[in-house]
N, C-alpha and C. Protein backbone atom coordinates (compact mmCIF):
# COMPACT_ATOMS: atom_id res chain seq x y z
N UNK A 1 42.60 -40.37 15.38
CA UNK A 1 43.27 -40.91 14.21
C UNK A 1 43.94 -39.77 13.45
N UNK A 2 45.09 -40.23 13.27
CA UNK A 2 45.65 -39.44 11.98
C UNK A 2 46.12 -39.97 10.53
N UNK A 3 45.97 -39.29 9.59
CA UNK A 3 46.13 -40.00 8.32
C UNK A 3 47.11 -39.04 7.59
N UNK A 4 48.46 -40.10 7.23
CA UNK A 4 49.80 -39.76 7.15
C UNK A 4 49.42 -40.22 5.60
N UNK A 5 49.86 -39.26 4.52
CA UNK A 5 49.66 -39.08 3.40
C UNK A 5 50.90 -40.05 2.87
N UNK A 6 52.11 -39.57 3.55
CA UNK A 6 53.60 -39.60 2.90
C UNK A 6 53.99 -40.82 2.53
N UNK A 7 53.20 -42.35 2.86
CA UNK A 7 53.45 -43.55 2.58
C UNK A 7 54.63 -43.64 3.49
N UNK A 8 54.92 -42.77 4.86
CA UNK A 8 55.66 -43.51 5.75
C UNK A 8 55.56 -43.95 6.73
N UNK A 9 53.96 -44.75 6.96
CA UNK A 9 53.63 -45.37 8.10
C UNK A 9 53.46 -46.89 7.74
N UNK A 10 54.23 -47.49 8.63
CA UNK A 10 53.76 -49.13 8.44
C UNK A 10 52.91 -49.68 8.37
N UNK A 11 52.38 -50.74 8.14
CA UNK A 11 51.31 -51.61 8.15
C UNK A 11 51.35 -52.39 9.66
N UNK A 12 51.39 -51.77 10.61
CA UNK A 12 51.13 -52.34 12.18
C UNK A 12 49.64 -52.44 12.40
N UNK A 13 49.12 -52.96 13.52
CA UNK A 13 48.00 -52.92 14.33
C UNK A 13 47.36 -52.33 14.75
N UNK A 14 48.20 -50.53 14.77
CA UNK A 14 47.84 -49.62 14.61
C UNK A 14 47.78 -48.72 13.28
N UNK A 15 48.02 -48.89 12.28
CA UNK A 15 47.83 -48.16 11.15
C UNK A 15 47.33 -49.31 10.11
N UNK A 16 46.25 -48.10 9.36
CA UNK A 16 45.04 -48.98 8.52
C UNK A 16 45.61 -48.28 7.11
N UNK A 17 46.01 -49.22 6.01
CA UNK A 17 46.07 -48.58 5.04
C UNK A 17 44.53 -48.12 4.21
N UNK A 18 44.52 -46.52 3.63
CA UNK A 18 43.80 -46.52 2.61
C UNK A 18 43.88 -46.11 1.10
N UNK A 19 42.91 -46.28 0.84
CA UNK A 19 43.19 -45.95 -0.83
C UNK A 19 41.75 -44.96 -1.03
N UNK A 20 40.76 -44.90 -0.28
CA UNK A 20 39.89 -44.15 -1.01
C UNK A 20 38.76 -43.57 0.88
N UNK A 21 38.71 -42.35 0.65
CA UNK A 21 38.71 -41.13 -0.18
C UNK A 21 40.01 -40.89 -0.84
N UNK A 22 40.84 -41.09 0.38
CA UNK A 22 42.31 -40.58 0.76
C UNK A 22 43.21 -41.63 0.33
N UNK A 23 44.12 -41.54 0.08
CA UNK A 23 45.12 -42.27 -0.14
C UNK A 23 46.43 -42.52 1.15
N UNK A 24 46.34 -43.36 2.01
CA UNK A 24 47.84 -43.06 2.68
C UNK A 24 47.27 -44.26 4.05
N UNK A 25 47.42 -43.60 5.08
CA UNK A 25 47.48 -44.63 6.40
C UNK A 25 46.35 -44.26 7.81
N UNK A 26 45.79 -44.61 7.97
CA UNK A 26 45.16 -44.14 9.25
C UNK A 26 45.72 -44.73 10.42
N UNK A 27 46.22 -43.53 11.39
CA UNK A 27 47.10 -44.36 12.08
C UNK A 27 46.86 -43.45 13.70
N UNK A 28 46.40 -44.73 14.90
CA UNK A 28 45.89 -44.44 16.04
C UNK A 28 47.29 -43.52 16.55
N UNK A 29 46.61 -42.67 16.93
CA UNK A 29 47.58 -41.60 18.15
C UNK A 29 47.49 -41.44 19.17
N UNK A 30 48.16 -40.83 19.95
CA UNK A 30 47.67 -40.01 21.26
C UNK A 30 46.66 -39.35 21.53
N UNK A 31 45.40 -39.74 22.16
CA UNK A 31 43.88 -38.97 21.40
C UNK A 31 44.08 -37.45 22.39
N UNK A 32 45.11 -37.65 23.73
CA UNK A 32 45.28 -36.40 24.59
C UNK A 32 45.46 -35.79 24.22
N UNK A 33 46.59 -35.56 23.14
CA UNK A 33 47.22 -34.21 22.46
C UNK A 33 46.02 -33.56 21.35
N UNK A 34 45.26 -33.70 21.28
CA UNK A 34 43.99 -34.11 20.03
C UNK A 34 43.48 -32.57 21.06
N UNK A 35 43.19 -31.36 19.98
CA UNK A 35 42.50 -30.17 21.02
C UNK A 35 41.44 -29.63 20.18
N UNK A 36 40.32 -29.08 20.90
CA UNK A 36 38.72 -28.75 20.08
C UNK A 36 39.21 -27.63 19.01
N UNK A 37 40.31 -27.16 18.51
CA UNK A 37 40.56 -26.35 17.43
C UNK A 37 41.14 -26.63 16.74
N UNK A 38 42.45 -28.42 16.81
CA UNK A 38 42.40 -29.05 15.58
C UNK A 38 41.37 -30.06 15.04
N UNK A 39 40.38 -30.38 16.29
CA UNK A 39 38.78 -31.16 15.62
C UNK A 39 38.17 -30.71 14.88
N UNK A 40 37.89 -29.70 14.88
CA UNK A 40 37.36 -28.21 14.24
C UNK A 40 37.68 -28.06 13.26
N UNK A 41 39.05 -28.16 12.55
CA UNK A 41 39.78 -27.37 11.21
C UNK A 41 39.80 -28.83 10.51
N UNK A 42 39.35 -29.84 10.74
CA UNK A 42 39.50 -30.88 9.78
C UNK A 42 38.28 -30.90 8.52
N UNK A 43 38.14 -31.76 7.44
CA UNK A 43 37.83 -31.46 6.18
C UNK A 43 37.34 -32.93 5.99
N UNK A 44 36.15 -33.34 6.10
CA UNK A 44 35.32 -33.96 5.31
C UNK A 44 35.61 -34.87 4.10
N UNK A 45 36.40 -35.84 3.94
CA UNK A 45 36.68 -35.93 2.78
C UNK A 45 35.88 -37.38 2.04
N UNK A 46 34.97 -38.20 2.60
CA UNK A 46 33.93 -38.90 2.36
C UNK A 46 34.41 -39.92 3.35
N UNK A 47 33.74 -41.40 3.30
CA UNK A 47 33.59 -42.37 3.98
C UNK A 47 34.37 -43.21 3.64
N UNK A 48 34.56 -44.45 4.59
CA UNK A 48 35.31 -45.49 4.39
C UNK A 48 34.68 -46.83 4.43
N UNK A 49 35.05 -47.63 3.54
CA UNK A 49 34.07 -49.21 3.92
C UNK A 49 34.22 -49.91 5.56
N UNK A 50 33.04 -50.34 5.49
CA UNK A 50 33.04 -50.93 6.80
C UNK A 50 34.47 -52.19 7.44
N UNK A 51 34.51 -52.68 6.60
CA UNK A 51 35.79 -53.16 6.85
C UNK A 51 36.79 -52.63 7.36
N UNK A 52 37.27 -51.47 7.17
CA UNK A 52 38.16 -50.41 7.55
C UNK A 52 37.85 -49.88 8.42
N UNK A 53 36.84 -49.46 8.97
CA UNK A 53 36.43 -49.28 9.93
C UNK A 53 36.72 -49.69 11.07
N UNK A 54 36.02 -51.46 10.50
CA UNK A 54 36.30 -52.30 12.05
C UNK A 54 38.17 -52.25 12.40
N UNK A 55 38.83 -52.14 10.85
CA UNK A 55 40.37 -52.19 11.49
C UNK A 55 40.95 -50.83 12.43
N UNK A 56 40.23 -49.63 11.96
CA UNK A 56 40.48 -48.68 12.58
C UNK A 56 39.92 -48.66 14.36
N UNK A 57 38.44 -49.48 14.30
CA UNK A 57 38.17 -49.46 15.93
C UNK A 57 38.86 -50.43 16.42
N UNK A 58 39.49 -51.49 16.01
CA UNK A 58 40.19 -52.48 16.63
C UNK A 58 41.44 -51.58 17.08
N UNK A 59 42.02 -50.81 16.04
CA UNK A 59 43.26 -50.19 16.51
C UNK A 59 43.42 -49.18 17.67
N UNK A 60 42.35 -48.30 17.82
CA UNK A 60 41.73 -47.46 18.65
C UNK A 60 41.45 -48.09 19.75
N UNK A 61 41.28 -49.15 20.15
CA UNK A 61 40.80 -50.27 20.97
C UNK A 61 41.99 -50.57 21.70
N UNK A 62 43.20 -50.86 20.62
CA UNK A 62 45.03 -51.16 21.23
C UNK A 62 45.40 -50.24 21.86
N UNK A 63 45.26 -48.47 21.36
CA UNK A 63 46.19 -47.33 21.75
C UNK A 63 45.22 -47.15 23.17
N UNK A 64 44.02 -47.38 23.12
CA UNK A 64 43.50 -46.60 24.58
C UNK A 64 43.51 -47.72 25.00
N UNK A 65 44.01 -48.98 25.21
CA UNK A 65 44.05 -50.06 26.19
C UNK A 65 42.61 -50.79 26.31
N UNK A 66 41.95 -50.41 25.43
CA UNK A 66 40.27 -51.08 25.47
C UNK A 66 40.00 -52.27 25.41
N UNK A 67 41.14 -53.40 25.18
CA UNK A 67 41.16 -54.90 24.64
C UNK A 67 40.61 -55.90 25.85
C-alpha cells in the first residue's frame, strides 16, 4: 500500500480514503517494486478502524488477483 497525501487519488476499488492517522488515500500498488529498504524507512503513524481495513484487504485482494 501506498498513501498519497496530495488528494490526487480517486475513490476506486483500489484506493481507501483516510482521514485519521493520516489524511489522504491508501492506494494498492505493485507490491514487486516494494524493496526491504523502503519497508524499513517507513514511520508508524497509528492505526486504522477495522472497517478500513477490510476495504484495504479487499483492495489488496483486486491488485494481486486473490478474488
Amino acid at each position: 500500500m501506498m498513501i498519497d497525501e496530495t488528494k490526487g487519488a480517486p475513490d476506486t476499488v483500489v484506493t481507501i480514503p483516510l482521514t485519521d492517522p493520516v489524511r489522504g488515500a491508501a492506494v494498492a500498488v505493485d507490491l514487486t517494486a516494494l524493496t526491504d529498504k523502503r519497508l524499513t524507512a517507513g514511520e508508524f503513524l497509528g492505526a486504522v478502524e477495522a472497517e478500513t481495513m477490510e476495504r484495504i484487504s479487499a483492495a489488496l485482494r483486486v491488485t494481486l488477483d486473490l478474488t
